[in-house]
N, C-alpha and C. Protein backbone atom coordinates (compact mmCIF):
# COMPACT_ATOMS: atom_id res chain seq x y z
N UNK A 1 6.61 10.72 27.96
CA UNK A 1 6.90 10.91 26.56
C UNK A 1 6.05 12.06 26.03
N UNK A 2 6.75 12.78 25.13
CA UNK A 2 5.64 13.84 24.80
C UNK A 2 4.90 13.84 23.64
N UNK A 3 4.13 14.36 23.31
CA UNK A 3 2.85 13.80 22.14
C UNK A 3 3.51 14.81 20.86
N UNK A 4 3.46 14.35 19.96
CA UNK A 4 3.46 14.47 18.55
C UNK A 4 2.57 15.05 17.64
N UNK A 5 2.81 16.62 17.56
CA UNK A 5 1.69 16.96 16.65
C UNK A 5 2.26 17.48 15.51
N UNK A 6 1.33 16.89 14.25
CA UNK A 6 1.96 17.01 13.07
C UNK A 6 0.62 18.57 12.55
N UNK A 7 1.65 19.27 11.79
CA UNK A 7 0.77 20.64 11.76
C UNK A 7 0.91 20.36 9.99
N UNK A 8 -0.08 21.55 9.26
CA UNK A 8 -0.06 20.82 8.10
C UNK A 8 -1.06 22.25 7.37
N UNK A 9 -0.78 22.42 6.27
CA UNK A 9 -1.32 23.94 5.52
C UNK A 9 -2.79 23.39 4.92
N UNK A 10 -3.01 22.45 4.89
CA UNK A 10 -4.28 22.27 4.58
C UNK A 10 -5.58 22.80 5.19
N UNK A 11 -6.44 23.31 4.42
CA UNK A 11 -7.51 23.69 4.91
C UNK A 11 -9.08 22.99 4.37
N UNK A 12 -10.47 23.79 4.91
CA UNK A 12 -11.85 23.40 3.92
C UNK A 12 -11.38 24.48 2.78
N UNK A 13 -11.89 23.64 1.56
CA UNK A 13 -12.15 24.21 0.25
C UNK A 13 -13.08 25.19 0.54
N UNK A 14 -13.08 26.54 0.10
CA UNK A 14 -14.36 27.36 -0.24
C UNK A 14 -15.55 26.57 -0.65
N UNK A 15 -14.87 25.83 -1.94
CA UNK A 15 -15.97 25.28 -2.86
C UNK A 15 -16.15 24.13 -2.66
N UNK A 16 -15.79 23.44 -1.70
CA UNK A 16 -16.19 22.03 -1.10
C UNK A 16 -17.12 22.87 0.11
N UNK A 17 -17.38 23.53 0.64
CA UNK A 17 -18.40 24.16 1.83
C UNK A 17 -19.61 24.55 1.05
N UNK A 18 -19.42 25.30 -0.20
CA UNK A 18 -20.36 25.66 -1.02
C UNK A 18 -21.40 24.41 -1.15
N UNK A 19 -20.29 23.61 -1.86
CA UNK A 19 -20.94 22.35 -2.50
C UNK A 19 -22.35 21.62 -1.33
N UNK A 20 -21.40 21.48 -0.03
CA UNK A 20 -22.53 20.84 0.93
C UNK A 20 -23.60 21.90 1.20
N UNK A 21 -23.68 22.93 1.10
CA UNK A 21 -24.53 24.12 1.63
C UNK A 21 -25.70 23.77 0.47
N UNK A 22 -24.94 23.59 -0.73
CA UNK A 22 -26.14 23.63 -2.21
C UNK A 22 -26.70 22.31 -1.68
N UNK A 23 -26.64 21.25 -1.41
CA UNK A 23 -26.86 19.76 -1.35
C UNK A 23 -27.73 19.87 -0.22
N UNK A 24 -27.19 20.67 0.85
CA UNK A 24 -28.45 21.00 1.97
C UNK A 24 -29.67 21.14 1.58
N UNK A 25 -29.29 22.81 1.27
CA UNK A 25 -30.46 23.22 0.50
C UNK A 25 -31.49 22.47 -0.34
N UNK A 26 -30.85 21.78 -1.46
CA UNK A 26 -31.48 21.42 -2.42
C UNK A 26 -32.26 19.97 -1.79
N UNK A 27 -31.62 19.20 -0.70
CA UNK A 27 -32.14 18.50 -0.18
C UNK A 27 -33.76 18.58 0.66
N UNK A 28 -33.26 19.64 1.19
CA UNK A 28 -34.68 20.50 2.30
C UNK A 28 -35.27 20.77 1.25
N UNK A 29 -35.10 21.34 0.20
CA UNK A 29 -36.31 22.32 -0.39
C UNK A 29 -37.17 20.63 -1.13
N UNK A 30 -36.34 19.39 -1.75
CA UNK A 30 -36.60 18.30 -2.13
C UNK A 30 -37.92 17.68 -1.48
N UNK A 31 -37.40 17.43 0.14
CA UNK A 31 -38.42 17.14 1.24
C UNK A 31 -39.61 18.13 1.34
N UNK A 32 -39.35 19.39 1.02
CA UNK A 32 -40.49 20.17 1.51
C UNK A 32 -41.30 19.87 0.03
N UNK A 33 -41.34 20.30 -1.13
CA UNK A 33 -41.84 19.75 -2.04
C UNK A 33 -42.79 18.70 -2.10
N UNK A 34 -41.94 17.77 -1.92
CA UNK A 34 -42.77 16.14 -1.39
C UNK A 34 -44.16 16.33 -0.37
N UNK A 35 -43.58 16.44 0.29
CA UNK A 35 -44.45 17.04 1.79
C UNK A 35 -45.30 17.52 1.41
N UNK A 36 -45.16 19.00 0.70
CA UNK A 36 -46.41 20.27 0.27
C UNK A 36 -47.53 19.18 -0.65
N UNK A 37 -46.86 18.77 -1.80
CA UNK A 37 -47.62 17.48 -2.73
C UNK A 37 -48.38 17.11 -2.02
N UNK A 38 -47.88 16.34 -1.22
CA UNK A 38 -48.83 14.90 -0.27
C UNK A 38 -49.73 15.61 0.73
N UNK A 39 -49.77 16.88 1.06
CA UNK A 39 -50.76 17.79 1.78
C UNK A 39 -51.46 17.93 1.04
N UNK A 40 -51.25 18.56 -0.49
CA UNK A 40 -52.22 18.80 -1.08
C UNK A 40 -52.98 17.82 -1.82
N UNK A 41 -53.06 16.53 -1.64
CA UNK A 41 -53.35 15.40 -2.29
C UNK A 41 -52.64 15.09 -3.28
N UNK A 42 -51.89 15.26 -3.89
CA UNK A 42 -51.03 14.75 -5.33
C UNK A 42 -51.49 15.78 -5.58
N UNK A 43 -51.70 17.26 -5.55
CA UNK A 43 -51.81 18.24 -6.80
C UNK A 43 -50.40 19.02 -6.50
N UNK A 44 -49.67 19.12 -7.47
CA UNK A 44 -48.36 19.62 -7.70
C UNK A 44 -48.35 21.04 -8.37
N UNK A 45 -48.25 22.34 -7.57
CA UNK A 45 -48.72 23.60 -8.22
C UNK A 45 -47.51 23.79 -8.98
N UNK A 46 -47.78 25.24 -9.57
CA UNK A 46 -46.46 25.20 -10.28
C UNK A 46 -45.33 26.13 -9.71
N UNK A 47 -45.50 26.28 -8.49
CA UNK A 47 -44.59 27.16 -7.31
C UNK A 47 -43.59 25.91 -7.06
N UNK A 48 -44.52 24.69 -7.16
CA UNK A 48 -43.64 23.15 -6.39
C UNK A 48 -42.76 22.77 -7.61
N UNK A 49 -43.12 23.12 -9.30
CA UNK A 49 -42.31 22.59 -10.33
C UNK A 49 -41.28 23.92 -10.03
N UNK A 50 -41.49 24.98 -9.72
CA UNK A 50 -40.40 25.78 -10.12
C UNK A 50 -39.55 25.59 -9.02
N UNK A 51 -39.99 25.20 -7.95
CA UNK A 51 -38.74 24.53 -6.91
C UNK A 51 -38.05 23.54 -7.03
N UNK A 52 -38.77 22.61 -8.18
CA UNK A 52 -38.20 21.94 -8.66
C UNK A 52 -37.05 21.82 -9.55
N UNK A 53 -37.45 22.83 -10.53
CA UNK A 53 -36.25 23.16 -11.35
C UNK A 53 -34.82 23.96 -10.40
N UNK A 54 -35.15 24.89 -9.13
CA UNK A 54 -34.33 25.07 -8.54
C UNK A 54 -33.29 24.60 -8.04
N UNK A 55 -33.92 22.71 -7.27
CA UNK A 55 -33.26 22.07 -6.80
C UNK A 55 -32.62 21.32 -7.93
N UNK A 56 -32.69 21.13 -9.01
CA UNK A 56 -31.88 20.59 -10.10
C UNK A 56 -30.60 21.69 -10.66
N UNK A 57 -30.94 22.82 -10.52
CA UNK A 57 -30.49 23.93 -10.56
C UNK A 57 -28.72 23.68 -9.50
N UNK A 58 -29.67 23.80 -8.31
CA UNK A 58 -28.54 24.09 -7.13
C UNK A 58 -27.32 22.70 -7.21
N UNK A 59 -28.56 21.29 -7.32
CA UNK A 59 -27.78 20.35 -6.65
C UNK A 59 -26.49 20.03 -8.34
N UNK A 60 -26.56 20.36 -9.37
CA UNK A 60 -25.96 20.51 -10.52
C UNK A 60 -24.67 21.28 -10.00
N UNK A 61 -24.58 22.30 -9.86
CA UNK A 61 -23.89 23.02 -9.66
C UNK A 61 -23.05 22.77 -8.26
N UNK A 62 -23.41 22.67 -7.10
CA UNK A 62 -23.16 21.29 -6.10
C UNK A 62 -22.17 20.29 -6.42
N UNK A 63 -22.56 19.89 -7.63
CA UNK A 63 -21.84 18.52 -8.02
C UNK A 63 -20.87 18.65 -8.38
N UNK A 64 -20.58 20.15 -9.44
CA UNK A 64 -19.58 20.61 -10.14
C UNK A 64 -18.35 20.85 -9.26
N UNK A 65 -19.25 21.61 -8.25
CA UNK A 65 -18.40 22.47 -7.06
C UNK A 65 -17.34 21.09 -6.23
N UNK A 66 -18.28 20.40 -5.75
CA UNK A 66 -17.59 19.37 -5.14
C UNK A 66 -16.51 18.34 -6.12
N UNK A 67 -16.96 17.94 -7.22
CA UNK A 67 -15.97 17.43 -7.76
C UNK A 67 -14.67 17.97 -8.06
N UNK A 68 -14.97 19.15 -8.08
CA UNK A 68 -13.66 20.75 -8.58
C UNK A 68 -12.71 20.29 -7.34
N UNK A 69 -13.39 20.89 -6.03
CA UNK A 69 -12.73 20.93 -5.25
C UNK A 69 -12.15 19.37 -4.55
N UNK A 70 -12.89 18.63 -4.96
CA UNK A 70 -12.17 16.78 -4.84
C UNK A 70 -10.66 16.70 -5.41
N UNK A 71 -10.74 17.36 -6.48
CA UNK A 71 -9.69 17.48 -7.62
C UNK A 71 -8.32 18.01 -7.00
N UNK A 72 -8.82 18.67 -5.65
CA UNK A 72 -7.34 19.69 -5.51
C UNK A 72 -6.37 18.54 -4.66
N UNK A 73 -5.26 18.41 -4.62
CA UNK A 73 -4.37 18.02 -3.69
C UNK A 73 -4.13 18.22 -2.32
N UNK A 74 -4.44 19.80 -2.48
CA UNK A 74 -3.42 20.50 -0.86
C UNK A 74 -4.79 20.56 -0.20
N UNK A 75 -5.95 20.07 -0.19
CA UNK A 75 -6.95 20.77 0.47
C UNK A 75 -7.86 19.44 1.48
N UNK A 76 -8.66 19.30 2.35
CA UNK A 76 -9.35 18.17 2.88
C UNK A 76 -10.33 17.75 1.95
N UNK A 77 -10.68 16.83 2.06
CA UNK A 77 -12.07 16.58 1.13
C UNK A 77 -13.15 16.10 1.89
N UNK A 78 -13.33 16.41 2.96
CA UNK A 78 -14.65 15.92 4.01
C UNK A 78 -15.49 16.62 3.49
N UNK A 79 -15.73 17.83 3.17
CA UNK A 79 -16.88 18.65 2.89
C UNK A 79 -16.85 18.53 1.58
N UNK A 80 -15.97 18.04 0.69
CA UNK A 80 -16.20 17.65 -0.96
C UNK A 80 -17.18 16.60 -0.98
N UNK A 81 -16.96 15.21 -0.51
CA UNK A 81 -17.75 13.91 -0.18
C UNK A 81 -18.93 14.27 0.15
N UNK A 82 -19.23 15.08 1.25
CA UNK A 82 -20.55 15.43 1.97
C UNK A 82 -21.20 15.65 0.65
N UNK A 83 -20.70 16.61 -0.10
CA UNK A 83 -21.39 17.50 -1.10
C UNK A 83 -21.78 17.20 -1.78
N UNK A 84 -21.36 15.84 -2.64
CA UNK A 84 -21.12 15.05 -3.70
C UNK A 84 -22.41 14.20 -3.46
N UNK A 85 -22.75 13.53 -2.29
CA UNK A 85 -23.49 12.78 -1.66
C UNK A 85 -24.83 13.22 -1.49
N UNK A 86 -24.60 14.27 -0.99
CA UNK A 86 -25.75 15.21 -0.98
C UNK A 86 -26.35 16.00 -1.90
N UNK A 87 -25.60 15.81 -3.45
CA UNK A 87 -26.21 16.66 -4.62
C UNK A 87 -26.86 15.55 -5.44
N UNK A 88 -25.78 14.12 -5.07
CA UNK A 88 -26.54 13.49 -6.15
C UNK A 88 -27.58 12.47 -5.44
N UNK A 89 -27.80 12.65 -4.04
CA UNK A 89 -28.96 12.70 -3.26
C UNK A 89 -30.56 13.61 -4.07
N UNK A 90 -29.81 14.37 -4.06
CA UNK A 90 -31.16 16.15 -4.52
C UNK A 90 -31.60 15.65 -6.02
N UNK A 91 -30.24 15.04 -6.94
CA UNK A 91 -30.58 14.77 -8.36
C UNK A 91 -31.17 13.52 -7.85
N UNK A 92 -31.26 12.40 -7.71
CA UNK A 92 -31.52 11.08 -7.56
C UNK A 92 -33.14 11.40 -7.19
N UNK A 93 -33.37 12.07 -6.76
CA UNK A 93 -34.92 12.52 -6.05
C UNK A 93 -35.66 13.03 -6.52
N UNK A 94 -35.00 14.22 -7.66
CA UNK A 94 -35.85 14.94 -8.65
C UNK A 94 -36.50 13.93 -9.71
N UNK A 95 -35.19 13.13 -9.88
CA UNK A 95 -35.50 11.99 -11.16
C UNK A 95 -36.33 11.16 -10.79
N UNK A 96 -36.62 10.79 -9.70
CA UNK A 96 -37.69 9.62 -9.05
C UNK A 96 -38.70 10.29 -8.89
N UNK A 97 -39.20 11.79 -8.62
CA UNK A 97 -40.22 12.40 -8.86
C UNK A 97 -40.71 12.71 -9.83
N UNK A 98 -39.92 13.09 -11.12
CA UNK A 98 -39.74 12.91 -12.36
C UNK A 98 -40.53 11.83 -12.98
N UNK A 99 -40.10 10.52 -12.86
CA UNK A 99 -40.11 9.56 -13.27
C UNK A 99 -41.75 9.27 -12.99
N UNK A 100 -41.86 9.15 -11.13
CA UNK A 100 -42.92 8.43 -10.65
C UNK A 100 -44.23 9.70 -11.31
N UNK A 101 -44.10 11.39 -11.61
CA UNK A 101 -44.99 11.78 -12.63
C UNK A 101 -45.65 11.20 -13.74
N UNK A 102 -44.33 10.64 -14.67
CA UNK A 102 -44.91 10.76 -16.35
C UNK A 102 -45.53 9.36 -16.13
N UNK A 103 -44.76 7.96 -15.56
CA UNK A 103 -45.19 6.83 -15.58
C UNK A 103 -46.00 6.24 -14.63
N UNK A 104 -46.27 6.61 -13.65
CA UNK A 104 -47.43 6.21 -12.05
C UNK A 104 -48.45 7.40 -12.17
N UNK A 105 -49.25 7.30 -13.33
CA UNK A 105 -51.01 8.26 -12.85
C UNK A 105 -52.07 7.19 -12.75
């Protein structure tokens, strides 16, 4: 019997690839942050807040990107999900660093 392949115009979103690339990023730079902190004893320079604002920056925009491209019909959404996951990973982390600042001294 011969095998059945179904062919199909769908492709990755630009902006679903974007999206996981920002969520990467913003993830790594998240961890390295943390890391640099806890080397330096809890002193948080302000090279580590402005990476901070970066990764709120990226993984925002991340979120936008991936939900946009969730939105389309004709397109896959594996790399939308990734993205989505992975931005509000980057936000979820800022806010708990955030948080564990103003209220845990």
């Amino acid at each position: 019997m011969a095998k059945k392949y179904i062919f199909t115009d769908k492709n990755h979103s630009p902006q679903a690839i974007m999206s996981s690339v920002l969520g990467l990023i913003a993830d790594v730079a998240l961890g390295y942050a943390i890391y640099s902190t806890y080397i330096l004893g809890g002193i948080a320079t302000e090279r580590l807040g402005g990476t901070g604002a970066v990764i709120l920056l990226f993984a925002t925009v991340g979120l936008i990107l991936g939900y946009i491209s969730k939105s389309r019909a004709d397109e896959f959404h594996l790399f939308s999900y990734i993205g989505i996951v992975l931005n509000l990973a980057a936000l979820l982390g800022v806010s708990m660093v955030l948080y564990a600042g103003a209220y845990w001294v």
